[in-house]
C-alpha atoms as a PDB file:
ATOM      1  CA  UNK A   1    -110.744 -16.521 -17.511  1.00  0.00           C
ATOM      2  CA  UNK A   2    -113.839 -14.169 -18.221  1.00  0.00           C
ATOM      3  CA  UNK A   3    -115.691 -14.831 -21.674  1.00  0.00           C
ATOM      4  CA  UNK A   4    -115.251 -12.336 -24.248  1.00  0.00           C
ATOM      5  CA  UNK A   5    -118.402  -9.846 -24.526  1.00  0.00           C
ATOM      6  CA  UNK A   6    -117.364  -9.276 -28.439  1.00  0.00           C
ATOM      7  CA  UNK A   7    -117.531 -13.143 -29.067  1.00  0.00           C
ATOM      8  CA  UNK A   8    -121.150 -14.910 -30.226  1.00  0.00           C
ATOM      9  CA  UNK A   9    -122.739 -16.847 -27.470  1.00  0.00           C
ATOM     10  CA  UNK A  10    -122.082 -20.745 -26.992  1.00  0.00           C
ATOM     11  CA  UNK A  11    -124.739 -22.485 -29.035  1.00  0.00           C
ATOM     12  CA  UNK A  12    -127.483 -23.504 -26.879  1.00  0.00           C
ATOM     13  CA  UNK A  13    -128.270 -27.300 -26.332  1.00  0.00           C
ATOM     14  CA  UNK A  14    -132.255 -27.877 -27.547  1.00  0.00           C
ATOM     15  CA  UNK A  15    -134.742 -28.171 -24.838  1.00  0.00           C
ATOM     16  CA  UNK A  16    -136.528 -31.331 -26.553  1.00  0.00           C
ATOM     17  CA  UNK A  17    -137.194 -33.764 -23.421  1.00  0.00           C
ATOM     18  CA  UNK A  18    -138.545 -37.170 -25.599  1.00  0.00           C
ATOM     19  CA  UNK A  19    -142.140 -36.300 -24.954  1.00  0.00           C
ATOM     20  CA  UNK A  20    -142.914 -35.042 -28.595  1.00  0.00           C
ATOM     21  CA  UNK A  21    -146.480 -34.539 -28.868  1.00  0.00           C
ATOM     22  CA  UNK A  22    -148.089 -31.187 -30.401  1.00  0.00           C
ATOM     23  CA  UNK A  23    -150.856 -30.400 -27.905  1.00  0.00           C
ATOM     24  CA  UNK A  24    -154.243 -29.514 -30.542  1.00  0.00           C
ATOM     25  CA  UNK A  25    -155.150 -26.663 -28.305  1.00  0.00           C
ATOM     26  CA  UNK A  26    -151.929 -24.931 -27.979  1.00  0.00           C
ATOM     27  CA  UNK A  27    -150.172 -25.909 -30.701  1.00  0.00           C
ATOM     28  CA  UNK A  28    -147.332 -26.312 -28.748  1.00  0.00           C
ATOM     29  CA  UNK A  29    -145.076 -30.131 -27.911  1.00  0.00           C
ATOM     30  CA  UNK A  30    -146.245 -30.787 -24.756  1.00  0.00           C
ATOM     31  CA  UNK A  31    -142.913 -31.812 -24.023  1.00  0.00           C
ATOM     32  CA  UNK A  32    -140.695 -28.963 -24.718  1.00  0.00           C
ATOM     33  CA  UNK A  33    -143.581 -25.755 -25.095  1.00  0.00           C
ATOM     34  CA  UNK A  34    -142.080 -24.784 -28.714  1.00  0.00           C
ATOM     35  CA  UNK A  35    -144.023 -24.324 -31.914  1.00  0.00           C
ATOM     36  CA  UNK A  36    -143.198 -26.685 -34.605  1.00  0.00           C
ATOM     37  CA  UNK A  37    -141.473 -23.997 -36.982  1.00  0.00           C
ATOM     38  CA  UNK A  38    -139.726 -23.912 -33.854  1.00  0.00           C
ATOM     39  CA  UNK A  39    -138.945 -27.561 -34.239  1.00  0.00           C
ATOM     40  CA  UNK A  40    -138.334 -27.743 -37.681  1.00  0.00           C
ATOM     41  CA  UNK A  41    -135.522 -25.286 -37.400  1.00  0.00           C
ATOM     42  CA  UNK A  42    -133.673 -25.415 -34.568  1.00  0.00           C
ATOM     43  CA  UNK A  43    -130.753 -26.892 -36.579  1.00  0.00           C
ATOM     44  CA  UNK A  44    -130.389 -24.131 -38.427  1.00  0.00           C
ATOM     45  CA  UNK A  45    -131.101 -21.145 -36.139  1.00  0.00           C
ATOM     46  CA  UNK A  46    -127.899 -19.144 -34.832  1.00  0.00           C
ATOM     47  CA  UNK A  47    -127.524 -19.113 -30.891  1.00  0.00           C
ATOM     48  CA  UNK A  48    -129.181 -16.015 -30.591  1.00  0.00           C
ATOM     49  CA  UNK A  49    -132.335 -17.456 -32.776  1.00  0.00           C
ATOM     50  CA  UNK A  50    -131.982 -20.156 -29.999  1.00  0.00           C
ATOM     51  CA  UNK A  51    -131.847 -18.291 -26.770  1.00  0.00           C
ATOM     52  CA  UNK A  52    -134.748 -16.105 -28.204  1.00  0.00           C
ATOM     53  CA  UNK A  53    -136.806 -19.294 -28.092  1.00  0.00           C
ATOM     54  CA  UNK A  54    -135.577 -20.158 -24.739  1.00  0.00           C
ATOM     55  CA  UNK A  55    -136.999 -17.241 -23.425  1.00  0.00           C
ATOM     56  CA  UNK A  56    -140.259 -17.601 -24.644  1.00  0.00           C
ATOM     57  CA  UNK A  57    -140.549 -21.373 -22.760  1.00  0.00           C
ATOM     58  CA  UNK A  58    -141.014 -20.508 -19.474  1.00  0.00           C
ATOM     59  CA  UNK A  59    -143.440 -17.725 -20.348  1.00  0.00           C
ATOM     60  CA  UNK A  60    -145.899 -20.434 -22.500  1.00  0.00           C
ATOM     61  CA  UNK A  61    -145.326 -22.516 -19.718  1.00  0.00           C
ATOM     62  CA  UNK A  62    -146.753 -20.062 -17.138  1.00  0.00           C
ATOM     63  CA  UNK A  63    -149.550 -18.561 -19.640  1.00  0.00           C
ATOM     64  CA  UNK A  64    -150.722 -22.319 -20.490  1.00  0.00           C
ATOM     65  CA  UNK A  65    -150.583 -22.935 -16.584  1.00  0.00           C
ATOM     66  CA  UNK A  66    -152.851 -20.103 -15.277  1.00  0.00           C
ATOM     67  CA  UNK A  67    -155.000 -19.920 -18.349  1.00  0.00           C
ATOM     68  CA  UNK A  68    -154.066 -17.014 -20.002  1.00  0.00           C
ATOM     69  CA  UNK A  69    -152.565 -18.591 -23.072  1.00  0.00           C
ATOM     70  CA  UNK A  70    -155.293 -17.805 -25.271  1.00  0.00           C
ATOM     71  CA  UNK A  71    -156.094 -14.478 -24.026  1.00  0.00           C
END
């Protein structure tokens, strides 16, 4: 059975891994790369709030990584 385009996406799990530490440079958890407005409201963003987070990880990930984060 194919998933119906029309219907909202499945809500996302959060990407928190237990290492919750804000990083003073970054201003990021060190543990999951979000901000903590990010955080904060997870639990009351829709799935689409969610996966527009989720998109952003990798990317902070890979800025932080090859030092262009605070370019």
């Amino acid at each position: 059975m194919t998933p119906d385009p029309s219907s909202p996406p499945a809500d996302p799990p959060s990407p928190c891994v237990g290492v919750c530490v804000v990083n003073p440079q970054t201003q990021l958890c060190d543990g999951c790369f979000r901000t903590l407005d990010e955080i904060a409201a997870w639990w009351d963003y829709t799935a689409e709030q969610k996966l527009a987070v989720l998109s952003k990880l990798e990317e902070r990930l890979a800025r932080i990584i090859d030092g262009t984060f605070f370019d």
